[in-house]
Protein backbone atom coordinates (compact mmCIF):
# COMPACT_ATOMS: atom_id res chain seq x y z
CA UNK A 1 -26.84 -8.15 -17.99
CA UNK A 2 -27.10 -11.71 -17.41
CA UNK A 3 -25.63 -13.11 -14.63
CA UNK A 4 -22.77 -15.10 -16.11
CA UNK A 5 -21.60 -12.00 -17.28
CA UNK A 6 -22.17 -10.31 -13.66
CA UNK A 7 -19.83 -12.88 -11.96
CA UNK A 8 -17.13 -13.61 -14.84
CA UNK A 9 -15.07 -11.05 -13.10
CA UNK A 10 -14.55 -12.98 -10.13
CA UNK A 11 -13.07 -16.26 -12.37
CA UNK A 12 -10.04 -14.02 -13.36
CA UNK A 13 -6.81 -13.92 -11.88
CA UNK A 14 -6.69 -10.39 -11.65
CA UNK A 15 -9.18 -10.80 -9.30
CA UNK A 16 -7.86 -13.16 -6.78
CA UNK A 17 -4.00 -11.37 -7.40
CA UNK A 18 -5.78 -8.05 -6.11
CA UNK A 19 -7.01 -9.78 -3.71
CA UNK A 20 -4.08 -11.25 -2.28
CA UNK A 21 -2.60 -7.79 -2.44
CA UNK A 22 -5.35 -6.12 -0.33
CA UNK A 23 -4.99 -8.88 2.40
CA UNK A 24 -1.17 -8.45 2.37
CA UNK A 25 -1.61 -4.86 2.54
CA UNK A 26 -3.68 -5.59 5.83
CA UNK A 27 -0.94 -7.92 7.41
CA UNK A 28 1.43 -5.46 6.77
CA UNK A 29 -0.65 -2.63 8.53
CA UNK A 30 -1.32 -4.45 11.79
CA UNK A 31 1.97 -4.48 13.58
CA UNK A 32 1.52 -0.74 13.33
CA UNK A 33 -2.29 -0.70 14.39
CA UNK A 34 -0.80 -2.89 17.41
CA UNK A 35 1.89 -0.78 17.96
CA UNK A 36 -0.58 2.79 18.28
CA UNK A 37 -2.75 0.79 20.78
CA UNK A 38 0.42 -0.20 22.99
CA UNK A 39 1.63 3.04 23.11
CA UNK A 40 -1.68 4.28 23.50
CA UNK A 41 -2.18 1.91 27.06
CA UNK A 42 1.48 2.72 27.92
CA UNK A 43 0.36 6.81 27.67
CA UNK A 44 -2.54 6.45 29.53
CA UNK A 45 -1.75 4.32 32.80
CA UNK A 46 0.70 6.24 35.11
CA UNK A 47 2.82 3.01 35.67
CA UNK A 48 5.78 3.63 32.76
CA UNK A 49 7.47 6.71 32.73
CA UNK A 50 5.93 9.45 30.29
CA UNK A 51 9.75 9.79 28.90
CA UNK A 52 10.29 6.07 28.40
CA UNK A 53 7.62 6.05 26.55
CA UNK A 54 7.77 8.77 24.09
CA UNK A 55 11.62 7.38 23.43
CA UNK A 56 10.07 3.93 22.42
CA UNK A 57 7.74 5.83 19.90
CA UNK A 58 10.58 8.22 19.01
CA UNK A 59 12.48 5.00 18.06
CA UNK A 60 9.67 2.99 16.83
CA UNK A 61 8.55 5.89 14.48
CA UNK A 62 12.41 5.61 12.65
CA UNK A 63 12.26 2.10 12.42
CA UNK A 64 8.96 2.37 10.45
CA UNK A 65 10.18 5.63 8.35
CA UNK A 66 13.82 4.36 7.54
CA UNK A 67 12.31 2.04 4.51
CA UNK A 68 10.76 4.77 2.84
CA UNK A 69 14.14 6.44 2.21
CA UNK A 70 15.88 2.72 1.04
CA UNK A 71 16.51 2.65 -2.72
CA UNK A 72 14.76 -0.46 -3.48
CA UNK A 73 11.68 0.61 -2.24
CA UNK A 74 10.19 2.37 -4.91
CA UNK A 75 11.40 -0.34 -7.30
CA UNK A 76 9.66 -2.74 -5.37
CA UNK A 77 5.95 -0.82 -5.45
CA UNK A 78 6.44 0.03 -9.26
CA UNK A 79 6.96 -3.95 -9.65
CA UNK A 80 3.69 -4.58 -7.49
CA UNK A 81 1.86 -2.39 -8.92
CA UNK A 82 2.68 -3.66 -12.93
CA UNK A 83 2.53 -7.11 -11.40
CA UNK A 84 -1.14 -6.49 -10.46
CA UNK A 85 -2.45 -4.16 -12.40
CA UNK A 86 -0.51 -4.51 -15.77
CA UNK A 87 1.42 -1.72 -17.04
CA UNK A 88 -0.24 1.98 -16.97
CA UNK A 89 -1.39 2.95 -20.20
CA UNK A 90 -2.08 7.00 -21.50
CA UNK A 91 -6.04 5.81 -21.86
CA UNK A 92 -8.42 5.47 -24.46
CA UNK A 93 -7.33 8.71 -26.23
CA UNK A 94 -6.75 8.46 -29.98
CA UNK A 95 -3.00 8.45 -30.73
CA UNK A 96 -2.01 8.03 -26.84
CA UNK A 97 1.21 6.40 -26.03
CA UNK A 98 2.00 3.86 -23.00
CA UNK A 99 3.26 5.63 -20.03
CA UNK A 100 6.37 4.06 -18.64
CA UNK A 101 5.75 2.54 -15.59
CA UNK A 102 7.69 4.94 -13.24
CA UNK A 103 6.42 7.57 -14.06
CA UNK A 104 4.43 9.05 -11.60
CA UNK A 105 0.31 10.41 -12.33
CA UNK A 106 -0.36 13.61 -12.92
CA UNK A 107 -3.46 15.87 -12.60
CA UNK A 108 -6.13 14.67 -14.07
CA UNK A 109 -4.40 10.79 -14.83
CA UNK A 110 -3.95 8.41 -12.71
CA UNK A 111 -3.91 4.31 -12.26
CA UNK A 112 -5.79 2.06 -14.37
């Protein structure tokens, strides 16, 4: 393997659009990594009241939850996902059909 062909990878845009989407990812995650180590602090020092503080998780922990349960939100990862990795296909089996890109992978399938 010669070395062009090593690093033409990295010249796609594939490349750089999964990047983006792993930094995102990684923005996205650290209001809640900052939110566990507040509450964390706030548990551990006697100074705020054990109940005030397990009503601010209770509370926090809904916020965070209620966009699982939205309709577009599963819309919105299926059009990620196609947008950066393409649309799923069955695989390199003889006479396999494209999968349509809600449907969800199976034992023994999975992403591209």
């Amino acid at each position: 393997m010669t070395l062009r062909a090593a690093l033409a990878p990295l010249s796609t845009g594939a490349t750089y659009r999964r990047g983006v989407f792993l930094l995102l990812g990684g923005v996205l995650l650290l209001p809640y990594l900052l939110l566990v180590t507040v509450f964390a602090e706030m548990l551990r020092t006697d100074e705020v009241p054990r109940p005030a503080v397990l009503l601010l998780i209770a509370v926090a922990t809904a916020i965070a939850a209620v966009p699982l349960f939205l309709r577009g939100t599963r819309a919105l990862e299926i059009a990620a996902r196609v947008r950066c990795f393409g649309p799923r296909t069955a695989g390199s089996t003889p006479g396999a059909t494209a999968m349509s890109a809600t449907a969800r992978p199976t034992a023994g399938t999975g992403y591209r």
